[in-house]
N, C-alpha and C. Protein backbone atom coordinates (compact mmCIF):
# COMPACT_ATOMS: atom_id res chain seq x y z
N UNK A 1 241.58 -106.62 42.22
CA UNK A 1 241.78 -105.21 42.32
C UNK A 1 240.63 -104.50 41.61
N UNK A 2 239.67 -103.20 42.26
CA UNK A 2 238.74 -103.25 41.81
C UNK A 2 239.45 -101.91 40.61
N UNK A 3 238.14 -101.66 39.45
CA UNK A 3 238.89 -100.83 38.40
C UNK A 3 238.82 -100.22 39.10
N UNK A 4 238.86 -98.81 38.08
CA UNK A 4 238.41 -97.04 38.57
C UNK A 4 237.63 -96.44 37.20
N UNK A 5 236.80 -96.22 36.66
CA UNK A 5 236.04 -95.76 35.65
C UNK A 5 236.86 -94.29 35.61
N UNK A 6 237.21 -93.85 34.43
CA UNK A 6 237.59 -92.41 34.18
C UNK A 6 236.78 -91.79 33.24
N UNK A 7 236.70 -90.81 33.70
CA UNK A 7 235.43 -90.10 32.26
C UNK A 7 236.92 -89.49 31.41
N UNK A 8 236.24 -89.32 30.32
CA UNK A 8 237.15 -89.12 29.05
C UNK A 8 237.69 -87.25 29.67
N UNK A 9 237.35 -86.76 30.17
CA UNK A 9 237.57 -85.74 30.26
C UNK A 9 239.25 -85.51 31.69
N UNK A 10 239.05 -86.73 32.36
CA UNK A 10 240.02 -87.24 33.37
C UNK A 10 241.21 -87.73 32.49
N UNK A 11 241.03 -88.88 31.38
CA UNK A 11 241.87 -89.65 30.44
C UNK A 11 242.22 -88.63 29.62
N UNK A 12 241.77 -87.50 29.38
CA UNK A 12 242.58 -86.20 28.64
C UNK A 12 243.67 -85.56 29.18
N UNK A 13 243.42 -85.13 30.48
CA UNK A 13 244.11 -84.32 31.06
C UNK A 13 245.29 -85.04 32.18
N UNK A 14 245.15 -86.69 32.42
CA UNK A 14 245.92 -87.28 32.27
C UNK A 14 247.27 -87.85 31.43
N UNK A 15 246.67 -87.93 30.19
CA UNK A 15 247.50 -87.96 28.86
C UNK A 15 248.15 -86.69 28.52
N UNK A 16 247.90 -85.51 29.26
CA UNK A 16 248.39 -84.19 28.78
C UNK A 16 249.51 -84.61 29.75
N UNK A 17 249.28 -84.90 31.57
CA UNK A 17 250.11 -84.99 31.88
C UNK A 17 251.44 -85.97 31.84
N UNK A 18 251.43 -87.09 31.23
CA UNK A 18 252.30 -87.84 30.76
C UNK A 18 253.09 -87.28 29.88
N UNK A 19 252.59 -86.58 28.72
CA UNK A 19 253.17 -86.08 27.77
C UNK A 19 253.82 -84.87 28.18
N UNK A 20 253.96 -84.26 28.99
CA UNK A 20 254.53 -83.53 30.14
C UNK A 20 255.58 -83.88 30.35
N UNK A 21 255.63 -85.05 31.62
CA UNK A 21 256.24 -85.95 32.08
C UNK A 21 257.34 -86.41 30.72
N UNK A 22 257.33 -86.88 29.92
CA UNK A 22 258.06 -87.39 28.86
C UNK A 22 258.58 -86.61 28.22
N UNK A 23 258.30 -85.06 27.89
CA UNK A 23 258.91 -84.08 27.31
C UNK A 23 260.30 -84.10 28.44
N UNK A 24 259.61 -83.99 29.66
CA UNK A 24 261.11 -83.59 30.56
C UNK A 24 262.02 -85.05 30.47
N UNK A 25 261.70 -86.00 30.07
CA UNK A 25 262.60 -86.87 30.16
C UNK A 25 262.55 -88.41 30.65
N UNK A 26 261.16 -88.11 30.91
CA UNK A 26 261.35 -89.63 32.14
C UNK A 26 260.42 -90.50 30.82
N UNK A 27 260.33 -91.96 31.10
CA UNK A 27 260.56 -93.06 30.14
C UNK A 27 258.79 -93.17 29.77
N UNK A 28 258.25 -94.10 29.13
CA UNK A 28 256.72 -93.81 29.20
C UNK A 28 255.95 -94.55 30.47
N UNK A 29 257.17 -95.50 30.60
CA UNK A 29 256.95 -96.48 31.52
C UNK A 29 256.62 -95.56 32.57
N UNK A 30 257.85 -95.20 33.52
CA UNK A 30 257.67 -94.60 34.39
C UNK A 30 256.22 -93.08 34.40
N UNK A 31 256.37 -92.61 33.36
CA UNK A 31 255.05 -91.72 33.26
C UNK A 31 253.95 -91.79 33.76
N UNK A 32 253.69 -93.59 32.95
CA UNK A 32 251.84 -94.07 33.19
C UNK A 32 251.92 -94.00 34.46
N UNK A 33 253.30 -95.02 34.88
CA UNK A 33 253.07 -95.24 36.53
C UNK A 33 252.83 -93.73 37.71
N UNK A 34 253.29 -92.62 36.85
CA UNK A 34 253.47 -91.45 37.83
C UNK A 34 251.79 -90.95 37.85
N UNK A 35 251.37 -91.13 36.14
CA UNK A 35 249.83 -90.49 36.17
C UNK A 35 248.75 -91.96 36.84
N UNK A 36 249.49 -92.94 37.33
CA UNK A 36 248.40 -94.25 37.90
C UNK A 36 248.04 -94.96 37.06
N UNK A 37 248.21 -95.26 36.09
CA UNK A 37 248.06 -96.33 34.92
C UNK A 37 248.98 -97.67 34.42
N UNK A 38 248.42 -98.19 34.18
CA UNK A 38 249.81 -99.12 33.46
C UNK A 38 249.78 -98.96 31.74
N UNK A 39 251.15 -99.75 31.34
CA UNK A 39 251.57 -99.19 30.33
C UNK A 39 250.88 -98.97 28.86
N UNK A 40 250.03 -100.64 28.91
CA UNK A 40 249.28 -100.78 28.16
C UNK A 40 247.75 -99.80 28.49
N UNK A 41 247.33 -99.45 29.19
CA UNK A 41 246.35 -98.20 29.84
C UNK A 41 246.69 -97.46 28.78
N UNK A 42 247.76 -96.66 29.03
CA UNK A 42 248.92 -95.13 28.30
C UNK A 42 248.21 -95.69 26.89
N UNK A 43 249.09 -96.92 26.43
CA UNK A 43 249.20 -96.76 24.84
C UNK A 43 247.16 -96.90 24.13
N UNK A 44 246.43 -97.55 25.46
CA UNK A 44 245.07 -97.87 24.46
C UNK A 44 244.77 -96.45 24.22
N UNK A 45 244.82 -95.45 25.39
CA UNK A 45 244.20 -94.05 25.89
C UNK A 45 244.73 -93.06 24.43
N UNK A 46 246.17 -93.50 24.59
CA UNK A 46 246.70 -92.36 23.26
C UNK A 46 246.42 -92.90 22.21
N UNK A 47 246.02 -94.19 21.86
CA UNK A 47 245.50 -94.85 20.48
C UNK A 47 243.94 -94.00 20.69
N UNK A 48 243.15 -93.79 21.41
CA UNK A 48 241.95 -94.03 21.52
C UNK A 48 241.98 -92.09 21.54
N UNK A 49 242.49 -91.14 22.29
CA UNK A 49 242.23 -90.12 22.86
C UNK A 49 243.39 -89.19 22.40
N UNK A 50 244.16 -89.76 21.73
CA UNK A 50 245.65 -88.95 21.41
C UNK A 50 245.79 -87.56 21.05
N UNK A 51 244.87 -87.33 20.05
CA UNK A 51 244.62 -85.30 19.56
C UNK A 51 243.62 -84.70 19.95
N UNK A 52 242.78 -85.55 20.84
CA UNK A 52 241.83 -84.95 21.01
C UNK A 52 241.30 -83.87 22.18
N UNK A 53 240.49 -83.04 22.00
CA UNK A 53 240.29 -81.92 22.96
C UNK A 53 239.44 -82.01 24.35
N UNK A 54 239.16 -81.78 24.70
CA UNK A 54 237.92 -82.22 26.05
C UNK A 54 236.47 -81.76 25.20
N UNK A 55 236.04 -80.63 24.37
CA UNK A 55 234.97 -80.75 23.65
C UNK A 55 234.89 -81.50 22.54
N UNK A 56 235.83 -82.11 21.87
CA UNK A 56 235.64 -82.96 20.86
C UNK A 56 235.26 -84.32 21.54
N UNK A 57 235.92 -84.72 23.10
CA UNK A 57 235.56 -85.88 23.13
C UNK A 57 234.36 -85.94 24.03
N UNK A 58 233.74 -84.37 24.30
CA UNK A 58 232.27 -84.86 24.88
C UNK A 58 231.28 -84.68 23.53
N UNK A 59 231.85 -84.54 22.83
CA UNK A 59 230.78 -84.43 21.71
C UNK A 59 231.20 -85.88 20.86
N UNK A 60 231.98 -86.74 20.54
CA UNK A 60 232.33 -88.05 20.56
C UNK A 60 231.16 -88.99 21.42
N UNK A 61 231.34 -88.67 22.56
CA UNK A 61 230.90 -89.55 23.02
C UNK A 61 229.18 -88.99 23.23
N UNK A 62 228.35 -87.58 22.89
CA UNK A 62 227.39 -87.57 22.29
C UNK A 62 226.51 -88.56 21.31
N UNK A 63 228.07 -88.26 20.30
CA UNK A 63 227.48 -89.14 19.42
C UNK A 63 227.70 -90.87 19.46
N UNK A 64 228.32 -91.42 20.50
CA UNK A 64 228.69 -92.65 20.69
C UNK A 64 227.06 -93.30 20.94
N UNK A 65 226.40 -92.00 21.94
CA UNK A 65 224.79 -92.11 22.87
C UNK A 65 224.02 -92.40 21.75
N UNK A 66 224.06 -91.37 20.46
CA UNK A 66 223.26 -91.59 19.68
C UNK A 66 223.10 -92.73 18.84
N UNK A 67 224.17 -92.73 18.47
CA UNK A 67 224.25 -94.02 17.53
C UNK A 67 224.18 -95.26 18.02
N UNK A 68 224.07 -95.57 19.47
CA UNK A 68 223.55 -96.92 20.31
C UNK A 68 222.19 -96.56 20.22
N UNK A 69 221.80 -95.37 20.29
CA UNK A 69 220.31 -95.20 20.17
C UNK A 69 219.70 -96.20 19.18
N UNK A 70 220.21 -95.41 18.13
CA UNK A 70 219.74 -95.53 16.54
C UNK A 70 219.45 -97.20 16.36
N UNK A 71 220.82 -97.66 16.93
CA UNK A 71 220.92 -98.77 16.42
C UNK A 71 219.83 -99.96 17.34
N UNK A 72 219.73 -99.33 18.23
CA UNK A 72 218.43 -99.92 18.71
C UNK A 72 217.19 -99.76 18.20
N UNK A 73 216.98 -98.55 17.94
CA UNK A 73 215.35 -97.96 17.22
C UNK A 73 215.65 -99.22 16.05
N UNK A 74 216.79 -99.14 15.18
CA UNK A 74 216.50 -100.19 14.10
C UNK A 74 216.08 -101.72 14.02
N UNK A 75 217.14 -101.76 15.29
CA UNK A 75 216.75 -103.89 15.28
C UNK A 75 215.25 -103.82 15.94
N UNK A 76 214.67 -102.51 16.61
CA UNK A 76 213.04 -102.90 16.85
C UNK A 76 212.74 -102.37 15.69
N UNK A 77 212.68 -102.02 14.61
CA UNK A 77 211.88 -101.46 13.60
C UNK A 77 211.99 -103.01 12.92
N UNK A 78 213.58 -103.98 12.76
CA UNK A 78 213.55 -104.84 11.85
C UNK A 78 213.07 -106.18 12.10
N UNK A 79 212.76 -105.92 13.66
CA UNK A 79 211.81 -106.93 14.46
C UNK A 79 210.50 -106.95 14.12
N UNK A 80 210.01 -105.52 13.88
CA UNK A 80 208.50 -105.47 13.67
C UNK A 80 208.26 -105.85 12.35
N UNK A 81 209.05 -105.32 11.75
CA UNK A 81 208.79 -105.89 10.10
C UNK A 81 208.61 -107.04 9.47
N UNK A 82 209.54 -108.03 10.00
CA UNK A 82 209.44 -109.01 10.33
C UNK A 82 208.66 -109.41 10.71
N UNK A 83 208.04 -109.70 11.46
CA UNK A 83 206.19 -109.87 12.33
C UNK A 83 205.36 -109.35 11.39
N UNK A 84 205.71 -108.58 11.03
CA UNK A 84 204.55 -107.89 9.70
C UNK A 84 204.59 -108.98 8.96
N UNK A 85 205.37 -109.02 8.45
CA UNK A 85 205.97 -110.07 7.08
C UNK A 85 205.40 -111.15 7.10
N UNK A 86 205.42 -112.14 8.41
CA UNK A 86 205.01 -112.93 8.97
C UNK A 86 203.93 -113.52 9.62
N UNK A 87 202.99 -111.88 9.18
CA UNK A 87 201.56 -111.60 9.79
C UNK A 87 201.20 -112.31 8.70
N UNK A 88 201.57 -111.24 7.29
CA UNK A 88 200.94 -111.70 6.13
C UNK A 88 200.98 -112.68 5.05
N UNK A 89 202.41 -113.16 5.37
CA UNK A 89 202.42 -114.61 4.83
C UNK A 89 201.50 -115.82 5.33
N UNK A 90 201.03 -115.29 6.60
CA UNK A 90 200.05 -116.51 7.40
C UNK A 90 198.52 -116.22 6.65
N UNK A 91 197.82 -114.78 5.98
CA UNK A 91 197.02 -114.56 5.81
C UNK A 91 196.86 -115.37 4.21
N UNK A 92 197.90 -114.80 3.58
CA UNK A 92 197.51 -115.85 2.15
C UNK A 92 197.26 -117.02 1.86
């Protein structure tokens, strides 16, 4: 079964509607299944997305961009250093 990718902004307003759904009464079970999810889906989404706003989680995931950045700029900075290191231990 192939997935379906949801942008966080879909998994918001999904989760609004469950929580909808469950105010009036119906079970969580039945919810996920009404918003297309399964159950364990529901509980990662509200572990993962539970208070959050549609601008908090595009700015979340801003910073999700950046900090994969970063963390790349570093392991090449700690690559080069390394090679440095390794330049000059060969020279002595």
């Amino acid at each position: 079964m192939p997935r379906k990718g949801y942008t966080v902004e879909e998994i918001i307003s999904r989760l609004r509607e469950a929580e909808i759904l469950i105010q009036q009464g119906y079970t969580i079970g039945e919810a996920s299944r009404k918003i297309g999810v399964s159950d364990y889906t529901y509980y990662r989404w509200r572990h993962r997305y539970g208070g959050v706003g549609v601008d908090q989680a595009r700015k979340l995931r801003e910073l999700e961009k950046e900090n994969s950045r970063l963390k790349k700029l570093v392991a090449e900075l700690t690559i080069d250093n390394d090679i440095l290191k390794e330049a000059v231990r060969g020279n002595l």
